[in-house]
Protein backbone atom coordinates (compact mmCIF):
# COMPACT_ATOMS: atom_id res chain seq x y z
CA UNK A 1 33.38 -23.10 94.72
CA UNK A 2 34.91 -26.13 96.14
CA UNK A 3 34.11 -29.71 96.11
CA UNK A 4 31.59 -29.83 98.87
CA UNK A 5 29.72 -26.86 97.68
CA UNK A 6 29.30 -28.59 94.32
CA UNK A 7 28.06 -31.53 95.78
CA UNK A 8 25.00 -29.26 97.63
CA UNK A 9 24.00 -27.42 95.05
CA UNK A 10 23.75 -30.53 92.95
CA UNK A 11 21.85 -32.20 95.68
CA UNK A 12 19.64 -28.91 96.12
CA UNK A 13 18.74 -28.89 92.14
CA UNK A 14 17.75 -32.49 92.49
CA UNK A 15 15.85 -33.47 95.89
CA UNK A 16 15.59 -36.93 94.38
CA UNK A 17 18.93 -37.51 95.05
CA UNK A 18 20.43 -38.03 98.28
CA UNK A 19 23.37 -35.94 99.47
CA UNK A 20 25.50 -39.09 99.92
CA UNK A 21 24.45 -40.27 96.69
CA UNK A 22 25.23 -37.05 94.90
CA UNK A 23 28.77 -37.15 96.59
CA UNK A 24 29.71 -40.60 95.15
CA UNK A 25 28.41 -39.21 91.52
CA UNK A 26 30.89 -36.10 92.05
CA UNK A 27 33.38 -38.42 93.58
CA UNK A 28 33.46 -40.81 90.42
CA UNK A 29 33.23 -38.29 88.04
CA UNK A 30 36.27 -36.49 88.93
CA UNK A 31 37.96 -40.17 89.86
CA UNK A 32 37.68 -40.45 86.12
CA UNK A 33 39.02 -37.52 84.95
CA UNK A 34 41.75 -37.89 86.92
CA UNK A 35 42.82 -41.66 85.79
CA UNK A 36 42.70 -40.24 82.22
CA UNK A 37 45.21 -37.57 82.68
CA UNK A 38 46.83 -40.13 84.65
CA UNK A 39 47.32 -42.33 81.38
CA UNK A 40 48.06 -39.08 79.30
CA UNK A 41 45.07 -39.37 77.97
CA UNK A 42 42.33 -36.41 76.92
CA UNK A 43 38.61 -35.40 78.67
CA UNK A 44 36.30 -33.13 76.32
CA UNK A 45 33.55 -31.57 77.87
CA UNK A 46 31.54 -30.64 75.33
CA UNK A 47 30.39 -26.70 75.79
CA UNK A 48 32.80 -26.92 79.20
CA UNK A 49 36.38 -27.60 77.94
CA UNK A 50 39.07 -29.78 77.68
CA UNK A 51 41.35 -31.36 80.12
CA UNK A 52 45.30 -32.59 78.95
CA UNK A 53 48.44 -33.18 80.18
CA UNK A 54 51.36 -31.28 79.25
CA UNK A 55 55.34 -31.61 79.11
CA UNK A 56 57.34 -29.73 80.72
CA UNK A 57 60.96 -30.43 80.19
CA UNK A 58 63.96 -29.37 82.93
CA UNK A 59 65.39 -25.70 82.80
CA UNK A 60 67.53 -24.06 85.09
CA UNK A 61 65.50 -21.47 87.04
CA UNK A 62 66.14 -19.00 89.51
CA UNK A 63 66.08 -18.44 93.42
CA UNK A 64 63.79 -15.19 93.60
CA UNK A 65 65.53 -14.81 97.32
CA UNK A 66 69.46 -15.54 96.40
CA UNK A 67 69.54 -15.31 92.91
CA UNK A 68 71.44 -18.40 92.49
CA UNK A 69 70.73 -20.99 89.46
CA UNK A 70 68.60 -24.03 90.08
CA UNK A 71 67.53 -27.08 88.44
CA UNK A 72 64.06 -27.39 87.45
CA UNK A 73 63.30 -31.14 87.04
CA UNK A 74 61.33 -32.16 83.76
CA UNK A 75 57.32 -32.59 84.86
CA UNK A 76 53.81 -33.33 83.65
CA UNK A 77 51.10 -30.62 84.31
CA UNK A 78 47.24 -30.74 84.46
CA UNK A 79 46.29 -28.04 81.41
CA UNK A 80 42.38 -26.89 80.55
CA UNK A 81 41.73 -25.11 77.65
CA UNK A 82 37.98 -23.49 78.14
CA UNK A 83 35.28 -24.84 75.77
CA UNK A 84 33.33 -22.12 73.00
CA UNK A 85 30.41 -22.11 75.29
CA UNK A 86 31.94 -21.34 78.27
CA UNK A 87 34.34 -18.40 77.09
CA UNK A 88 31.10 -16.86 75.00
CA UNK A 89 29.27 -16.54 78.22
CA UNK A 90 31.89 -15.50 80.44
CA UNK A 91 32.56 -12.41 77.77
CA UNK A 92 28.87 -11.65 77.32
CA UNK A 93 28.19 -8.34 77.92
């Protein structure tokens, strides 16, 4: 599903709503969540997940096509760890 899908089926469950108005919602929302990993900090979804940020310090990797060593530079990396809820009822049978 991508953004723009989201933002119909939200607008779909709740005629109320206007289509722009459910865009802005989705818009802020993920606006958020992305300033807090910004700032290192943490976003619990409660029954969804989690969102962090993670360190990844330098290596030396590999050219798959040469073989020759390269460095890897040290970065930060978006990491979601799935909530209870969600991994119960993607396993339910």
């Amino acid at each position: 599903m991508i953004k723009s899908e989201l933002v119909q089926a939200i607008a779909t469950r709740n005629p109320h709503l206007y289509q722009r108005d459910v865009e802005t919602i989705v818009n802020a929302i993920f606006d958020e969540i992305t300033g807090a990993l910004c700032e290192s900090n943490r976003v619990e979804l409660r029954g969804f997940g989690a969102f962090s940020v993670k360190h990844r310090p330098p290596r030396s990797g590999r050219n798959p096509r040469t073989g020759e060593a390269v460095a890897v530079e040290e970065k930060w990396v978006p990491f979601f760890k799935a909530g209870k809820e969600l991994r119960e009822r993607l396993n339910a049978d």
